[in-house]
PDB file of N, CA and C in Angstrom:
ATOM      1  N   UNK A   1       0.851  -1.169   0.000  1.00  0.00           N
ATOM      2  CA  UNK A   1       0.000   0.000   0.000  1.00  0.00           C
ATOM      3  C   UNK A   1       0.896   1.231   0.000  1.00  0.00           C
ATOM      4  N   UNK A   2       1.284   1.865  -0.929  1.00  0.00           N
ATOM      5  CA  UNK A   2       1.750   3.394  -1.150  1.00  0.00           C
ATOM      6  C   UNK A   2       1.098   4.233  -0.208  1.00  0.00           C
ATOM      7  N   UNK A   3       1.919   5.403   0.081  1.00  0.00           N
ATOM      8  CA  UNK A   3       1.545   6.707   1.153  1.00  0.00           C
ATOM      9  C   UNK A   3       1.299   7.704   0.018  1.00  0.00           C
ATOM     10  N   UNK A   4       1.294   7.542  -1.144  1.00  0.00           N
ATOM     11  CA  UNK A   4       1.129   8.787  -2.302  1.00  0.00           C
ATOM     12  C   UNK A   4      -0.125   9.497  -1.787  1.00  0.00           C
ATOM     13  N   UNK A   5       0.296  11.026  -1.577  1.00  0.00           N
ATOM     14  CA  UNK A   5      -0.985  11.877  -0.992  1.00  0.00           C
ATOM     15  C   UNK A   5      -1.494  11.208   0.412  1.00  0.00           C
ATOM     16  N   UNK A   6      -1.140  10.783   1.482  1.00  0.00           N
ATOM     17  CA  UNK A   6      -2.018  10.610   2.828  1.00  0.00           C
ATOM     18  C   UNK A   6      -0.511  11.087   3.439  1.00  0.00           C
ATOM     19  N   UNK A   7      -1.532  12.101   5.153  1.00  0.00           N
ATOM     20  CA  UNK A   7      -0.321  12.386   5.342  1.00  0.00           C
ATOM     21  C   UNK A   7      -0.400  11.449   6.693  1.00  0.00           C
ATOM     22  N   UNK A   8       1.166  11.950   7.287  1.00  0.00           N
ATOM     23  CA  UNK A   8       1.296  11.107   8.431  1.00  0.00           C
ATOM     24  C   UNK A   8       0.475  10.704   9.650  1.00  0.00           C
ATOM     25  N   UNK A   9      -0.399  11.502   9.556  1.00  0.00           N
ATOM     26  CA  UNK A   9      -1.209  11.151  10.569  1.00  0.00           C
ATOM     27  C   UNK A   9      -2.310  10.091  10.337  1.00  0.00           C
ATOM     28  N   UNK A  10      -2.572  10.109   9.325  1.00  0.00           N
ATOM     29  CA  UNK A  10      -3.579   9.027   8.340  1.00  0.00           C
ATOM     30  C   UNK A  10      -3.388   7.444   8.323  1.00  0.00           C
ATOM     31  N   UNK A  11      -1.956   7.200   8.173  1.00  0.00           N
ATOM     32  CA  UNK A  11      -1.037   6.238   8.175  1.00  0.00           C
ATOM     33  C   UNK A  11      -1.036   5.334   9.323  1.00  0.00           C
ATOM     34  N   UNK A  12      -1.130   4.267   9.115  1.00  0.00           N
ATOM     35  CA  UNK A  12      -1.370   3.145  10.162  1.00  0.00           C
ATOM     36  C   UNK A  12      -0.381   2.118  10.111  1.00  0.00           C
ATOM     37  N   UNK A  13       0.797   1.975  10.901  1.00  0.00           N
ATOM     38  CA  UNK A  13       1.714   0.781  10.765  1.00  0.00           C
ATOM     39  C   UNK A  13       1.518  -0.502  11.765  1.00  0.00           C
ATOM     40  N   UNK A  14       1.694  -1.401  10.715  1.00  0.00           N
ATOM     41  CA  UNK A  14       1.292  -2.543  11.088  1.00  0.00           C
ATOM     42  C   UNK A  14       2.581  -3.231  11.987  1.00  0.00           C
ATOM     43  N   UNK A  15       2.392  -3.893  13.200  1.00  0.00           N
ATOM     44  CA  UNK A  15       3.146  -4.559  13.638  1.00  0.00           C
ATOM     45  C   UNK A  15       2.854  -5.822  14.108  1.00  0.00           C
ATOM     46  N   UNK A  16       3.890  -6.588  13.391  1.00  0.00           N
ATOM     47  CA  UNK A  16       4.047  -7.769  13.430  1.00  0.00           C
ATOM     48  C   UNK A  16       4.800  -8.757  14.043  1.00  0.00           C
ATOM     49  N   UNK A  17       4.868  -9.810  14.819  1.00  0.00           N
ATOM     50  CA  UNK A  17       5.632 -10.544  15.806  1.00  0.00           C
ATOM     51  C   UNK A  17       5.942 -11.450  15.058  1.00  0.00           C
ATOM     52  N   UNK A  18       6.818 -12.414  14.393  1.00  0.00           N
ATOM     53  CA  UNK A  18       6.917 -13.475  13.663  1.00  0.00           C
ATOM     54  C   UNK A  18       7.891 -14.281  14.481  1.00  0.00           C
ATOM     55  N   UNK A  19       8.140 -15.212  14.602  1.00  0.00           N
ATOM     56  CA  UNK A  19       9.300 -16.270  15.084  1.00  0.00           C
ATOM     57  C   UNK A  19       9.432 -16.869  13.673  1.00  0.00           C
ATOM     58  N   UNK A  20      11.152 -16.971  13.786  1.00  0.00           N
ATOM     59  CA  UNK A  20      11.617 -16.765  12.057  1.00  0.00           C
ATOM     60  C   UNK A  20      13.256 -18.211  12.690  1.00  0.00           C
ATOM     61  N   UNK A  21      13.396 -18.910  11.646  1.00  0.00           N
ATOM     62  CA  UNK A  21      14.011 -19.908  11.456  1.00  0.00           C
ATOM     63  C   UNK A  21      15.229 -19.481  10.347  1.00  0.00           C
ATOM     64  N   UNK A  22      16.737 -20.205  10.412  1.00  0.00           N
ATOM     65  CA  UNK A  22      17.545 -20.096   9.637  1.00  0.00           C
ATOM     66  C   UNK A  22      16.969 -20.796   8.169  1.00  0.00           C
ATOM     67  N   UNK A  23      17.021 -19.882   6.888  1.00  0.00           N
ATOM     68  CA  UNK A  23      16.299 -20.658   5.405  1.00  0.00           C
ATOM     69  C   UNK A  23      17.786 -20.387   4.433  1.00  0.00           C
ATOM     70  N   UNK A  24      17.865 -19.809   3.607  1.00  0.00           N
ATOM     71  CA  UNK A  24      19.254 -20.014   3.059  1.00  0.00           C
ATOM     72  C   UNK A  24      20.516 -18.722   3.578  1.00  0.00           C
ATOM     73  N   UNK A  25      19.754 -18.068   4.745  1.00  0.00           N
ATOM     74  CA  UNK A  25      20.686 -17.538   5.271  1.00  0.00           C
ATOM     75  C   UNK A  25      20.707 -17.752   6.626  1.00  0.00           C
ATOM     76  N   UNK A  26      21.941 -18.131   7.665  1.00  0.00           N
ATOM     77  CA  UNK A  26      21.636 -18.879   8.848  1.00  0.00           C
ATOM     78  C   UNK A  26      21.432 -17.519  10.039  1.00  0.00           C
ATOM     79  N   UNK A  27      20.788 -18.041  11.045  1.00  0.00           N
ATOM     80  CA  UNK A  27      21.311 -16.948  12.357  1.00  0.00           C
ATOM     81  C   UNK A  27      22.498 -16.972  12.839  1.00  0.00           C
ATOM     82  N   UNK A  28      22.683 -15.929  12.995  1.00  0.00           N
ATOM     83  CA  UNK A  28      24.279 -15.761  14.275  1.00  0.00           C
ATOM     84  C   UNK A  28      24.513 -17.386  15.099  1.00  0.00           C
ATOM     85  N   UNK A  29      25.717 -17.600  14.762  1.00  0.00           N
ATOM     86  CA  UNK A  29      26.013 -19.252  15.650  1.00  0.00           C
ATOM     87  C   UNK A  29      25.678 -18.204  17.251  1.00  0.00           C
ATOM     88  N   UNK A  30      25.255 -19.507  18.167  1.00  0.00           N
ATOM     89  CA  UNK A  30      24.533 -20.514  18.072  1.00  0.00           C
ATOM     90  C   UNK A  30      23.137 -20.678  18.147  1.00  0.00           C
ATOM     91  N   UNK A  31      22.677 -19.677  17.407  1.00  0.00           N
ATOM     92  CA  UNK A  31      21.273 -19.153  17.154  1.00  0.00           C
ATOM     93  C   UNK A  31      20.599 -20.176  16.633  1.00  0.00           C
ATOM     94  N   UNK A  32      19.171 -20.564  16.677  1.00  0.00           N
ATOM     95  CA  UNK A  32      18.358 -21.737  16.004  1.00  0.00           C
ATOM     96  C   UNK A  32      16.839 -20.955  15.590  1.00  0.00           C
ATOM     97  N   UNK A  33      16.669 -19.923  15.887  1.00  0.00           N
ATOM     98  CA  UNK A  33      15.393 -19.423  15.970  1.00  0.00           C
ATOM     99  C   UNK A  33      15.566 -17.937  16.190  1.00  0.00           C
ATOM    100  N   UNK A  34      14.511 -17.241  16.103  1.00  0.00           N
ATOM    101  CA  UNK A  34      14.432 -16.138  16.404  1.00  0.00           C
ATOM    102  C   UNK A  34      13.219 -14.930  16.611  1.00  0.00           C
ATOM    103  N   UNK A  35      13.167 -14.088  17.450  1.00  0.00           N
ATOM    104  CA  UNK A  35      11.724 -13.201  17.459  1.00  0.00           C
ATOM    105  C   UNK A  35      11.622 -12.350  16.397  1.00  0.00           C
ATOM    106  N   UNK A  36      10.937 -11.604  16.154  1.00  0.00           N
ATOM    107  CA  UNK A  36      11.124  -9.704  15.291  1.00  0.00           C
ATOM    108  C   UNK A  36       9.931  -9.532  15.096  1.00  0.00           C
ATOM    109  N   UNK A  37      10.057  -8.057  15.173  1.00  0.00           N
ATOM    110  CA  UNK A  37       8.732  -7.398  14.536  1.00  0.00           C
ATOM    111  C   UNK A  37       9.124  -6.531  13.417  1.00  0.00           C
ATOM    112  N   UNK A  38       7.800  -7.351  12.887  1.00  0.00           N
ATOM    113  CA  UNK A  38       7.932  -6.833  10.949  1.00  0.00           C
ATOM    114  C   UNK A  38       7.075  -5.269  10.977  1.00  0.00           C
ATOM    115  N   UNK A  39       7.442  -4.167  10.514  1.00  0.00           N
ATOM    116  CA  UNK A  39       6.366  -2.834  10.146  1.00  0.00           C
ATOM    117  C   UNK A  39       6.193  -2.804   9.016  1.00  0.00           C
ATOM    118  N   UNK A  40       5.131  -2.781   8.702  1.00  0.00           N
ATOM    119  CA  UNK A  40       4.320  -1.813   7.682  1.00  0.00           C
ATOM    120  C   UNK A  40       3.238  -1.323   7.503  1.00  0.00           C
ATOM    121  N   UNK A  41       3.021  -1.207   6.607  1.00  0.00           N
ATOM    122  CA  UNK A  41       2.391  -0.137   6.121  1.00  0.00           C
ATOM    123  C   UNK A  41       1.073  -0.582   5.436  1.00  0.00           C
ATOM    124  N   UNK A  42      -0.329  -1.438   5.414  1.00  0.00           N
ATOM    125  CA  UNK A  42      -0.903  -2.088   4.972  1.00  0.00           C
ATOM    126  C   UNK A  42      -2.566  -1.506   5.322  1.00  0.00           C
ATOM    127  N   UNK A  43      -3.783  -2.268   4.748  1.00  0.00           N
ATOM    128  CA  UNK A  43      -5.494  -2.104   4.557  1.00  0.00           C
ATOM    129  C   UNK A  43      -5.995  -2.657   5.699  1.00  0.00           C
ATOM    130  N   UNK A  44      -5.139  -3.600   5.811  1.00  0.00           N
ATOM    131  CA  UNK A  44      -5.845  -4.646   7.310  1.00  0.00           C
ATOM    132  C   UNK A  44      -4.567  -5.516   7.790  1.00  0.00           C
ATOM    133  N   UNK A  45      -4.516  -5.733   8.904  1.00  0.00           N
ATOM    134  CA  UNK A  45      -3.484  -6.650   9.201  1.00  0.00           C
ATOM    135  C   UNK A  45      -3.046  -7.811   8.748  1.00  0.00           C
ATOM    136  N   UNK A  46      -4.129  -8.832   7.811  1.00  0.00           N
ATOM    137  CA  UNK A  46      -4.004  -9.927   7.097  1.00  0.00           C
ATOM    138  C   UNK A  46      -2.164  -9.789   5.835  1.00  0.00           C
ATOM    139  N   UNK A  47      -2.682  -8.252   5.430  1.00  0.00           N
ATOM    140  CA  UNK A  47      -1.608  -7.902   4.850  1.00  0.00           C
ATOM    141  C   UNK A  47      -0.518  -8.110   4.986  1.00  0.00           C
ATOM    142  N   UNK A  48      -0.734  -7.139   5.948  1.00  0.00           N
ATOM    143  CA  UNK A  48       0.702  -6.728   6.830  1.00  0.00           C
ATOM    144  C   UNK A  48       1.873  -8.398   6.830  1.00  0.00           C
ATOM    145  N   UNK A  49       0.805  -9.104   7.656  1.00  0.00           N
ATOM    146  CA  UNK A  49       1.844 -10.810   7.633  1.00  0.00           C
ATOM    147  C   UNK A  49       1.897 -11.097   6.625  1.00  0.00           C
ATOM    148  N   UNK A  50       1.202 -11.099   5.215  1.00  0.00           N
ATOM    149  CA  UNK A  50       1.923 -10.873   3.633  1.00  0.00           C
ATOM    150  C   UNK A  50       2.962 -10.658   3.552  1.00  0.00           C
ATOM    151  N   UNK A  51       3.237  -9.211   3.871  1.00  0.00           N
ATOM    152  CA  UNK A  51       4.096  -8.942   3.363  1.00  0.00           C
ATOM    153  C   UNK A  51       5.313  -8.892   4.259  1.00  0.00           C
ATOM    154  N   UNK A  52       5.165  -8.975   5.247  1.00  0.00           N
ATOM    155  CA  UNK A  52       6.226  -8.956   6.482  1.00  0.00           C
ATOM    156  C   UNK A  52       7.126 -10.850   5.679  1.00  0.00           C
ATOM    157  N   UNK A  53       5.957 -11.688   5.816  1.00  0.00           N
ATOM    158  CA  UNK A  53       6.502 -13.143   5.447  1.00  0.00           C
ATOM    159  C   UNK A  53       7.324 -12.883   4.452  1.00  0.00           C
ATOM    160  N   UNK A  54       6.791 -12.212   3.337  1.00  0.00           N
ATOM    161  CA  UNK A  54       7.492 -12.205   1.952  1.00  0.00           C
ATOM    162  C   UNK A  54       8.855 -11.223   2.112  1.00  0.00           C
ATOM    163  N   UNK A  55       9.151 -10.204   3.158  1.00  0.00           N
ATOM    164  CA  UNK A  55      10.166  -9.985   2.928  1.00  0.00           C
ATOM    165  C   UNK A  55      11.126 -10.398   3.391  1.00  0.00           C
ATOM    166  N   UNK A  56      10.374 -11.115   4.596  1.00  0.00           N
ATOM    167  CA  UNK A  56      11.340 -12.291   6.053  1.00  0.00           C
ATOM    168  C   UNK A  56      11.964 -13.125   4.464  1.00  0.00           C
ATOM    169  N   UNK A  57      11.599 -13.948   3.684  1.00  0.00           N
ATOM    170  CA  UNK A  57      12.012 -15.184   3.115  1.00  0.00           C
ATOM    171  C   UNK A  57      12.857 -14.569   2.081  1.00  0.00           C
ATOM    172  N   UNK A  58      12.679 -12.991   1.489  1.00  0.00           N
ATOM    173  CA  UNK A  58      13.810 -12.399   0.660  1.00  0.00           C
ATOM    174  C   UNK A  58      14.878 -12.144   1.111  1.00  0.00           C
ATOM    175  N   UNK A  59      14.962 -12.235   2.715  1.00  0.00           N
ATOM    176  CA  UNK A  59      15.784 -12.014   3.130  1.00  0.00           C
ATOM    177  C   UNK A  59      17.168 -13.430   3.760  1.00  0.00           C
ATOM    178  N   UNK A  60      15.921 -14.463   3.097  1.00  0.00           N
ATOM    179  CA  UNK A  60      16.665 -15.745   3.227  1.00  0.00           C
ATOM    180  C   UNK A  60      16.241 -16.349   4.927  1.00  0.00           C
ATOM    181  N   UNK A  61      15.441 -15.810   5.728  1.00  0.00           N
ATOM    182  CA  UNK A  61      15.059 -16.733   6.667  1.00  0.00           C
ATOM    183  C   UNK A  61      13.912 -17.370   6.213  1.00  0.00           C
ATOM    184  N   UNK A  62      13.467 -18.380   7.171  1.00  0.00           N
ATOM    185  CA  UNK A  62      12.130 -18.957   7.292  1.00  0.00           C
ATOM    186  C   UNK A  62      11.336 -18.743   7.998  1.00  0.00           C
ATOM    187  N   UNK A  63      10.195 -18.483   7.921  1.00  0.00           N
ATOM    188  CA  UNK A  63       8.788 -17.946   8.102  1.00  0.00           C
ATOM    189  C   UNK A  63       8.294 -19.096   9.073  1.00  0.00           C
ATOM    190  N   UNK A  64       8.066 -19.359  10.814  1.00  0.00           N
ATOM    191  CA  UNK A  64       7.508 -20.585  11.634  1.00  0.00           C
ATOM    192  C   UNK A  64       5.953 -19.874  12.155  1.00  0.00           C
ATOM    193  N   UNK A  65       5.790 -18.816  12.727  1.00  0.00           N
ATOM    194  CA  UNK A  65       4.590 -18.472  12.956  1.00  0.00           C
ATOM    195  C   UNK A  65       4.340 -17.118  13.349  1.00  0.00           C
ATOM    196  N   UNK A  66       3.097 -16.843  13.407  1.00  0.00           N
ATOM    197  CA  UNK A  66       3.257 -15.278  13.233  1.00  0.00           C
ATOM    198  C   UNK A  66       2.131 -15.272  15.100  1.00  0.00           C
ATOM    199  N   UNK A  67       3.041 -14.199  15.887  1.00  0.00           N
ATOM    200  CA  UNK A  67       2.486 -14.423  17.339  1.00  0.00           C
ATOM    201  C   UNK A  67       1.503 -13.270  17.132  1.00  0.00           C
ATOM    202  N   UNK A  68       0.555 -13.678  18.579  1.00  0.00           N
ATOM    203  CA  UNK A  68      -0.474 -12.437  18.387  1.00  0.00           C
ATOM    204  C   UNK A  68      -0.319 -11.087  18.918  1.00  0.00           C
ATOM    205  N   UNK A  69       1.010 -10.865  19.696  1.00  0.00           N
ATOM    206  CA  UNK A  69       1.227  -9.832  20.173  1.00  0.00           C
ATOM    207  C   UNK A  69       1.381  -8.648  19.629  1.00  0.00           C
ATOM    208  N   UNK A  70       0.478  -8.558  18.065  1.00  0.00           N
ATOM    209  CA  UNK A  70       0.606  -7.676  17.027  1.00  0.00           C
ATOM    210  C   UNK A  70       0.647  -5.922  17.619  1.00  0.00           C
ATOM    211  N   UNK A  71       0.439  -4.884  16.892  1.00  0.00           N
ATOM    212  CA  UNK A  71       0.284  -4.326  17.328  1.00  0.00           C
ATOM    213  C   UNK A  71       0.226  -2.677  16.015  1.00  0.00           C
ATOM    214  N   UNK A  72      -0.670  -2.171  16.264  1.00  0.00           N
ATOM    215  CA  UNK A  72      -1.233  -0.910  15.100  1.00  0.00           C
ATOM    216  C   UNK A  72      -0.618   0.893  15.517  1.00  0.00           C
ATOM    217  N   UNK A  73       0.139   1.276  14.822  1.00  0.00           N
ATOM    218  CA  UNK A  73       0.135   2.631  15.647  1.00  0.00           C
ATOM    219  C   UNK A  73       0.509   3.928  14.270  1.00  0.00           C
ATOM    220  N   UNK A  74      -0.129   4.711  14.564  1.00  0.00           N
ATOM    221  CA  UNK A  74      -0.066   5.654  13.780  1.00  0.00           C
ATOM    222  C   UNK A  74       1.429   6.323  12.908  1.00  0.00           C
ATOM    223  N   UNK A  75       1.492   6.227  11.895  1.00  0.00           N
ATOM    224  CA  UNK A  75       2.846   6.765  11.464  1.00  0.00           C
ATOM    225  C   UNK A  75       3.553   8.037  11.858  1.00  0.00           C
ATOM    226  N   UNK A  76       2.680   9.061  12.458  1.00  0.00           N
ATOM    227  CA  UNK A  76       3.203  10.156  13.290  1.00  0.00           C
ATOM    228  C   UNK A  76       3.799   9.596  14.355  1.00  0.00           C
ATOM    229  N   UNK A  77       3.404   8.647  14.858  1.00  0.00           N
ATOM    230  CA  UNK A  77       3.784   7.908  16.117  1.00  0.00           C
ATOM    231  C   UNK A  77       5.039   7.281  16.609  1.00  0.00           C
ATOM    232  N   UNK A  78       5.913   6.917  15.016  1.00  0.00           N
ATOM    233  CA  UNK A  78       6.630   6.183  15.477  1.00  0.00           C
ATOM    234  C   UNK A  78       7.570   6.568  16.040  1.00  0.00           C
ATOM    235  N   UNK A  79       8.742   7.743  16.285  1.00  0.00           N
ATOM    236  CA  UNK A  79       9.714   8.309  16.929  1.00  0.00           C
ATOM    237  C   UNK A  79       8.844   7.935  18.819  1.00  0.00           C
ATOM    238  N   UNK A  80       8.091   8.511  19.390  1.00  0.00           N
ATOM    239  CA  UNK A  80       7.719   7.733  20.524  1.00  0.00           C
ATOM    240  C   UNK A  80       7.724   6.457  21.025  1.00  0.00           C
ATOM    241  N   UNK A  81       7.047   5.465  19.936  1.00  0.00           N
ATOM    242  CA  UNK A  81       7.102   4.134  19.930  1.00  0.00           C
ATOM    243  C   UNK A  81       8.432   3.481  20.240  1.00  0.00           C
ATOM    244  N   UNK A  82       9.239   3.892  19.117  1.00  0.00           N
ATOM    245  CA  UNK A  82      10.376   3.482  19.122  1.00  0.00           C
ATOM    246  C   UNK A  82      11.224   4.216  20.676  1.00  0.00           C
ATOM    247  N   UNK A  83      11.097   5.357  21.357  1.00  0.00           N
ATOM    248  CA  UNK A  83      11.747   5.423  22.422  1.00  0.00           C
ATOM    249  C   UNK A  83      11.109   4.661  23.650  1.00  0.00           C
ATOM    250  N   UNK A  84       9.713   4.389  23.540  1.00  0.00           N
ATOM    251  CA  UNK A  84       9.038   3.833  24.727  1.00  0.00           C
ATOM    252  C   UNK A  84       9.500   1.804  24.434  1.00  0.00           C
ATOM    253  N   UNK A  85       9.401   1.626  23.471  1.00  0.00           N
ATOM    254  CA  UNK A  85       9.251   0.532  23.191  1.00  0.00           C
ATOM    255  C   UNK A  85      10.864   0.199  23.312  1.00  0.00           C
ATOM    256  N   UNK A  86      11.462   0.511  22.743  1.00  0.00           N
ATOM    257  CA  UNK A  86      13.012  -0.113  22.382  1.00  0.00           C
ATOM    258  C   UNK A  86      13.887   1.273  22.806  1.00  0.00           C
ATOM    259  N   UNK A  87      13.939   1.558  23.604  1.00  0.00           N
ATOM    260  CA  UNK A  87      15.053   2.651  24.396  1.00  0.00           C
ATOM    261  C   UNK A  87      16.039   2.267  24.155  1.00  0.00           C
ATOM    262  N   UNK A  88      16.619   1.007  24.581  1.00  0.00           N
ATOM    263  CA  UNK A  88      17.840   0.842  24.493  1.00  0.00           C
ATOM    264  C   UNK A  88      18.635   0.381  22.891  1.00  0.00           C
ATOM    265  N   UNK A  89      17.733  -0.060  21.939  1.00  0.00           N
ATOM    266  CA  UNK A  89      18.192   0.148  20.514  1.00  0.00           C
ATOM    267  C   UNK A  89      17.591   0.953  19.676  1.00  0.00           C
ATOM    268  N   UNK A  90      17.199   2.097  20.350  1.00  0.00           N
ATOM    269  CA  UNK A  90      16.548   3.188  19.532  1.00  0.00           C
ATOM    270  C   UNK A  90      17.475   3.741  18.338  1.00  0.00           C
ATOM    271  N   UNK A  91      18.972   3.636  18.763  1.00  0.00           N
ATOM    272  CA  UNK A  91      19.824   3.948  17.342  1.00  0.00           C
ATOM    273  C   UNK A  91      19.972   3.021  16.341  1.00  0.00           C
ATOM    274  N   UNK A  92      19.691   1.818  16.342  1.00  0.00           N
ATOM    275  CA  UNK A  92      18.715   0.898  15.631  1.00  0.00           C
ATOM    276  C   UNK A  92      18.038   0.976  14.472  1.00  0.00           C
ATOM    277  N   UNK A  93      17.132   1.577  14.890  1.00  0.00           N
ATOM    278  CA  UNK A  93      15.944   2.028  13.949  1.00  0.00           C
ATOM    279  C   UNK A  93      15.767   3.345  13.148  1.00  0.00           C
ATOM    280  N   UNK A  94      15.134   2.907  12.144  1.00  0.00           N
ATOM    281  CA  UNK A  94      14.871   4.103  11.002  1.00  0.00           C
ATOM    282  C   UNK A  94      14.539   5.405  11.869  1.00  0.00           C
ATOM    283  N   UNK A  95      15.021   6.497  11.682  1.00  0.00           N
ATOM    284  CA  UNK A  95      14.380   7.941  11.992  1.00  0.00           C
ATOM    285  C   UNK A  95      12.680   7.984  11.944  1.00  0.00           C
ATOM    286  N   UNK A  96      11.571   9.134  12.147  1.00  0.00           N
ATOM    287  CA  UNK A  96      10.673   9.436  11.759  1.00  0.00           C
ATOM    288  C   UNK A  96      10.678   9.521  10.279  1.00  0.00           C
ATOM    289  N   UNK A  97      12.079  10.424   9.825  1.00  0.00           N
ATOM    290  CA  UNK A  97      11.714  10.457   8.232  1.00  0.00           C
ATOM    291  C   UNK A  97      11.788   9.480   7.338  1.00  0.00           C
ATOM    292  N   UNK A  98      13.071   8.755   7.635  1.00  0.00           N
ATOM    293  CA  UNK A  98      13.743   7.241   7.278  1.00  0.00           C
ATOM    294  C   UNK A  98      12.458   6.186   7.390  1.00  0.00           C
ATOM    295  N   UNK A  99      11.401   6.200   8.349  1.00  0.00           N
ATOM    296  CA  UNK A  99      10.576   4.886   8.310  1.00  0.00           C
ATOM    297  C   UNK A  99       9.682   5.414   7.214  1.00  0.00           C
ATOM    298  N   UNK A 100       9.346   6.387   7.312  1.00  0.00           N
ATOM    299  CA  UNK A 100       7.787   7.234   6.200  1.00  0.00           C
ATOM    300  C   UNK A 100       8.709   7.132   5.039  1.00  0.00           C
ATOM    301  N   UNK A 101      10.007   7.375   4.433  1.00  0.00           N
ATOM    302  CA  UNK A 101      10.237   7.229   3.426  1.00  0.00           C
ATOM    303  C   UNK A 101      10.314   5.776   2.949  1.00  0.00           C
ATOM    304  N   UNK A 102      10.779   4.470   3.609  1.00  0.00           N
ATOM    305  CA  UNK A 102      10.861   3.490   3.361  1.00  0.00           C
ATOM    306  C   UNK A 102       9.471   2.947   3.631  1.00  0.00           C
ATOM    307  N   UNK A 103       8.616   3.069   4.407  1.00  0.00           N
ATOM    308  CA  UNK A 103       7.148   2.495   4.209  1.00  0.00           C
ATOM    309  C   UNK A 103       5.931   3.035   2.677  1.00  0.00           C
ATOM    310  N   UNK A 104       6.518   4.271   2.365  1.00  0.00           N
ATOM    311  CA  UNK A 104       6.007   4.954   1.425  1.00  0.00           C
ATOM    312  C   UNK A 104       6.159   3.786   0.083  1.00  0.00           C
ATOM    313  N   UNK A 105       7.702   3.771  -0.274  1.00  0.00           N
ATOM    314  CA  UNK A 105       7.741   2.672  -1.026  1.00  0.00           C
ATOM    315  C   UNK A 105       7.360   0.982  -0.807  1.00  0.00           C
ATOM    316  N   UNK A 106       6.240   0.722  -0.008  1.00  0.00           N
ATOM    317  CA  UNK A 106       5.807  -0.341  -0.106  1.00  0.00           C
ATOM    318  C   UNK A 106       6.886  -1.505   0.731  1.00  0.00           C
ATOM    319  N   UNK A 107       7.706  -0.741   1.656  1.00  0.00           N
ATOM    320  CA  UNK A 107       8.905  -1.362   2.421  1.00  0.00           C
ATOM    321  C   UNK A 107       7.708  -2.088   3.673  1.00  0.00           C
ATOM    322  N   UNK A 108       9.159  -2.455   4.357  1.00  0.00           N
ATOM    323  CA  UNK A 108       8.697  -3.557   5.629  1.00  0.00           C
ATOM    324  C   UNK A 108      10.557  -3.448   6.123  1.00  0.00           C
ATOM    325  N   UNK A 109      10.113  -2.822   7.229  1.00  0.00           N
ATOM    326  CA  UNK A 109      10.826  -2.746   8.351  1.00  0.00           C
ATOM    327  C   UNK A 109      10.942  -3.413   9.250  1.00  0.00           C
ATOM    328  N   UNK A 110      12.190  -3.887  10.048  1.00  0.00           N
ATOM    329  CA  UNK A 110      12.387  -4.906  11.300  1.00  0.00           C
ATOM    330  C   UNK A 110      13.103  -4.214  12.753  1.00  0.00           C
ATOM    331  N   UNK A 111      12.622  -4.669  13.660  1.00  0.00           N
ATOM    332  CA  UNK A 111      12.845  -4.766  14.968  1.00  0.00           C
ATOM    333  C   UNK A 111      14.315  -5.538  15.126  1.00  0.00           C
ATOM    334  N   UNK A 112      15.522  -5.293  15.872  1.00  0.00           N
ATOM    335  CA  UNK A 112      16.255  -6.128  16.410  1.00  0.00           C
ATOM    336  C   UNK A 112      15.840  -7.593  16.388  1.00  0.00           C
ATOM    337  N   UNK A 113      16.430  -8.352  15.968  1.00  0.00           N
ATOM    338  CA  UNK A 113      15.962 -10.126  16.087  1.00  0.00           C
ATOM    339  C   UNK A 113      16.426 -10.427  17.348  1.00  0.00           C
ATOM    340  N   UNK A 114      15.696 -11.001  18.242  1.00  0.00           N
ATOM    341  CA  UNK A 114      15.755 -11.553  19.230  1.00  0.00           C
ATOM    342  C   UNK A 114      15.915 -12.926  19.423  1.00  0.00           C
ATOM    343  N   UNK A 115      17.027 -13.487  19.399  1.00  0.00           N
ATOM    344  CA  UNK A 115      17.671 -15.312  19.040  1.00  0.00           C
ATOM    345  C   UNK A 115      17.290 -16.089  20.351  1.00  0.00           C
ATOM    346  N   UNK A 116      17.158 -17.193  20.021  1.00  0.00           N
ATOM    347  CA  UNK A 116      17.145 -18.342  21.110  1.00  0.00           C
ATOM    348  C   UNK A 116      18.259 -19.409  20.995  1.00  0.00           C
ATOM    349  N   UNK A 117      18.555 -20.332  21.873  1.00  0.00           N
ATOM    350  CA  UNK A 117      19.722 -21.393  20.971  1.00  0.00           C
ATOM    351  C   UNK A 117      18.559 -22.302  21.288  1.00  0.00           C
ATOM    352  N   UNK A 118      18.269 -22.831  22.592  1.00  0.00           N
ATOM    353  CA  UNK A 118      17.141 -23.699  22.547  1.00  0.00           C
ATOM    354  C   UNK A 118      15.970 -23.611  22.681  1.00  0.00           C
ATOM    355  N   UNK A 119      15.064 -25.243  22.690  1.00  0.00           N
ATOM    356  CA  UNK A 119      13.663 -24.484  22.402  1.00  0.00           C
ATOM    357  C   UNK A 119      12.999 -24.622  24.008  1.00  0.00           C
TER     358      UNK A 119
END
């Protein structure tokens, strides 16, 4: 879904929880698994895990399940989000302008991966 003409306040980013598996690119040894949250930019949330999956697997992991700890927040929003939510890797993440420019183009953004070794 393009941002052409809506402005930031209009904008609804989708967040997504996925637990994601090594596919032709592995995790950090001795990693076996892993958390993240996918953003974008989508009509309904059904989407959103569309396209979050499809860019998880371009990116060479594997796609195991998508958790419900989803979560919706306004694209003006995200510079807050990102300090309330992730303080400590807030340098991490895309800017306010950096996420609206990369969600604009139909992107999908990630959260720090959070690894496990066992299950």
């Amino acid at each position: 879904m393009k941002l052409s003409g809506r402005k930031r306040e209009d904008v609804t980013i989708h967040g997504i929880r996925l637990k994601v598996r090594p596919g032709t690119q592995p995790l950090p040894s001795p990693l076996i698994a892993a958390y993240v949250t996918a953003f974008s930019v989508a009509a309904e949330p059904r989407e959103a895990v569309v396209k979050s999956v499809r860019a998880l697997q371009a990116m060479g992991y594997d796609f195991e399940d998508v958790l419900p700890e989803g979560l919706m927040l306004p694209l003006a929003g995200w510079g807050e989000y990102v300090a309330q939510a992730w303080p400590e890797f807030s340098e991490e993440f895309p800017s306010q302008d950096e996420i609206a420019a990369h969600l604009a183009e139909d992107g999908v953004a990630f959260s720090p991966f959070a690894g496990f070794d066992r299950e």
